[in-house]
Protein backbone atom coordinates (compact mmCIF):
# COMPACT_ATOMS: atom_id res chain seq x y z
CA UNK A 1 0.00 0.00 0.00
CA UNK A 2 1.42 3.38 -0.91
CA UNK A 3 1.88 6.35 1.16
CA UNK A 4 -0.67 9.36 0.82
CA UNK A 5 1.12 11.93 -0.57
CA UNK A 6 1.07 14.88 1.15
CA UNK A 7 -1.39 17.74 0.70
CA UNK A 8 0.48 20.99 -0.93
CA UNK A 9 0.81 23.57 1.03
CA UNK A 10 -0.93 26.66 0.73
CA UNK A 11 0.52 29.42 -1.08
CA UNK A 12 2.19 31.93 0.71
CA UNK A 13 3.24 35.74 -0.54
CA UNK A 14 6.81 34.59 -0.25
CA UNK A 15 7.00 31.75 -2.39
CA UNK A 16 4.45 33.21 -4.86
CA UNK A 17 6.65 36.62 -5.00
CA UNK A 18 9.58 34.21 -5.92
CA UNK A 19 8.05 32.52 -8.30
CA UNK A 20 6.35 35.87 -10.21
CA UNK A 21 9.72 37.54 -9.52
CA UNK A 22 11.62 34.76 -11.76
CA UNK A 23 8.52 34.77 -14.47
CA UNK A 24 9.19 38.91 -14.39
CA UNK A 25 13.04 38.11 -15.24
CA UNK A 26 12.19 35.63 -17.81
CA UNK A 27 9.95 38.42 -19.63
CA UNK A 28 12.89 40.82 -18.97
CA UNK A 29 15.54 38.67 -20.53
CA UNK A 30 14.61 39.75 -23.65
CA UNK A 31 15.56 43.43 -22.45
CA UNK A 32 18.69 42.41 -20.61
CA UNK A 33 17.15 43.41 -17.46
CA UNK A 34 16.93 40.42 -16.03
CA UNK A 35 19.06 41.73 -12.92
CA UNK A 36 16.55 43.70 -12.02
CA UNK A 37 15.62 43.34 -8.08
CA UNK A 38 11.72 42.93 -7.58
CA UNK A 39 9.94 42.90 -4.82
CA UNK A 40 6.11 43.57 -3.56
CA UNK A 41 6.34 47.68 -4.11
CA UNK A 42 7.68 46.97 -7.36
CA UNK A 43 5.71 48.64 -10.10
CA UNK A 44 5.30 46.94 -13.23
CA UNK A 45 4.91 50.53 -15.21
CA UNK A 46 7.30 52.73 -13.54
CA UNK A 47 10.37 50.25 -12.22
CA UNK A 48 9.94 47.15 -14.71
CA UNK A 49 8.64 49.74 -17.48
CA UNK A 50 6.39 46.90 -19.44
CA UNK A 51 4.87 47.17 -22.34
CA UNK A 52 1.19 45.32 -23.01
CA UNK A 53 2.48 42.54 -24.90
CA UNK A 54 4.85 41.75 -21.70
CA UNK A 55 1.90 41.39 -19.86
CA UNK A 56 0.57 39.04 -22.62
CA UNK A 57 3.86 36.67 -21.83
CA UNK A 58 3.22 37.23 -18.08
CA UNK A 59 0.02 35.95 -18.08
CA UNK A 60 1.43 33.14 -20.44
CA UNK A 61 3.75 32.43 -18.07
CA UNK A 62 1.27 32.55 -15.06
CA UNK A 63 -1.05 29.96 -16.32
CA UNK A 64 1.97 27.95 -17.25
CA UNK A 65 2.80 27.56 -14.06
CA UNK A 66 -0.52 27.92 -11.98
CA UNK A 67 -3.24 26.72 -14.80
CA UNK A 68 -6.42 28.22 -15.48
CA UNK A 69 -6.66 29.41 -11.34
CA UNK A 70 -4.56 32.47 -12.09
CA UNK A 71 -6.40 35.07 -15.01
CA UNK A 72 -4.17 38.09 -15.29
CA UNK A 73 -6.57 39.14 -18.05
CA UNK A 74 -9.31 39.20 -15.80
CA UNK A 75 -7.45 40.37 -12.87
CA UNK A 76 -6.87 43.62 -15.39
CA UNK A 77 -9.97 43.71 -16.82
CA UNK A 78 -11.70 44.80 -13.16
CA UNK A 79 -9.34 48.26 -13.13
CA UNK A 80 -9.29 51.08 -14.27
CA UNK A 81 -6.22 52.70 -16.61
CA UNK A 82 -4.98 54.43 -13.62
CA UNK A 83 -4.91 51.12 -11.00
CA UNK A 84 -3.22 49.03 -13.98
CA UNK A 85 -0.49 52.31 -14.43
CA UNK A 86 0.19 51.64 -10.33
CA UNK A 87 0.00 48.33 -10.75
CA UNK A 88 2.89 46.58 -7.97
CA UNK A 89 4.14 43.06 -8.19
CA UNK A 90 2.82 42.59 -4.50
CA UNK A 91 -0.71 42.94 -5.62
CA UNK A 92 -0.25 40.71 -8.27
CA UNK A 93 1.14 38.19 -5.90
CA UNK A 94 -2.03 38.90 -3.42
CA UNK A 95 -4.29 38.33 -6.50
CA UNK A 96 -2.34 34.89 -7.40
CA UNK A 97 -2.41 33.94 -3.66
CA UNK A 98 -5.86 34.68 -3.10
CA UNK A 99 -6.51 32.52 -7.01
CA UNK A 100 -4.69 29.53 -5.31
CA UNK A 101 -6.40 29.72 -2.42
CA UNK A 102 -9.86 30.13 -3.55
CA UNK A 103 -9.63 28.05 -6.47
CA UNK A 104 -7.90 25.27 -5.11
CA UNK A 105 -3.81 24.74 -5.00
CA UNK A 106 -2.10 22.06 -5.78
């Protein structure tokens, strides 16, 4: 008889920030900015200065790793211009947190 495996753990801020962090450097790569430190008051307009089709990868990369629980497209669609301008990596990684959570990890 095997083992249960053991339940995954629920996502925390930290290891969700680590993971969008190295998605962020993957998108930035292609830039050469993939130094760049990020944290959760990091703007993705004003410090990461992405374009819309970065976004498009980002989101790419987000289901990638998190399926169809994570919708950045939907997550941008509820804001206005001015909230996606402000936009900080910290409430993305709330946003993908709360995803997980509600929607079931693992």
């Amino acid at each position: 008889m095997n083992p249960t495996p053991p339940a995954p753990a629920q996502p925390t801020a930290d290891t969700v920030l680590a993971e969008v962090s190295d998605m962020l450097r993957t998108v930035l790569a292609e830039y050469g900015d993939d130094d760049v430190v990020i944290g959760m008051s990091t703007t993705f307009n004003r410090d990461l200065e992405l374009e819309s089709i970065d976004l498009v990868t980002l989101a790419g990369l987000l289901e990638e790793r998190y399926g169809q629980r994570v919708n950045l497209a939907e997550f941008l669609a509820g804001m206005d211009f001015d909230e996606i301008i402000d936009l900080t990596v910290g409430r993305l990684v709330e946003h993908v947190v709360w995803s997980l959570k509600t929607n079931g990890a693992g």
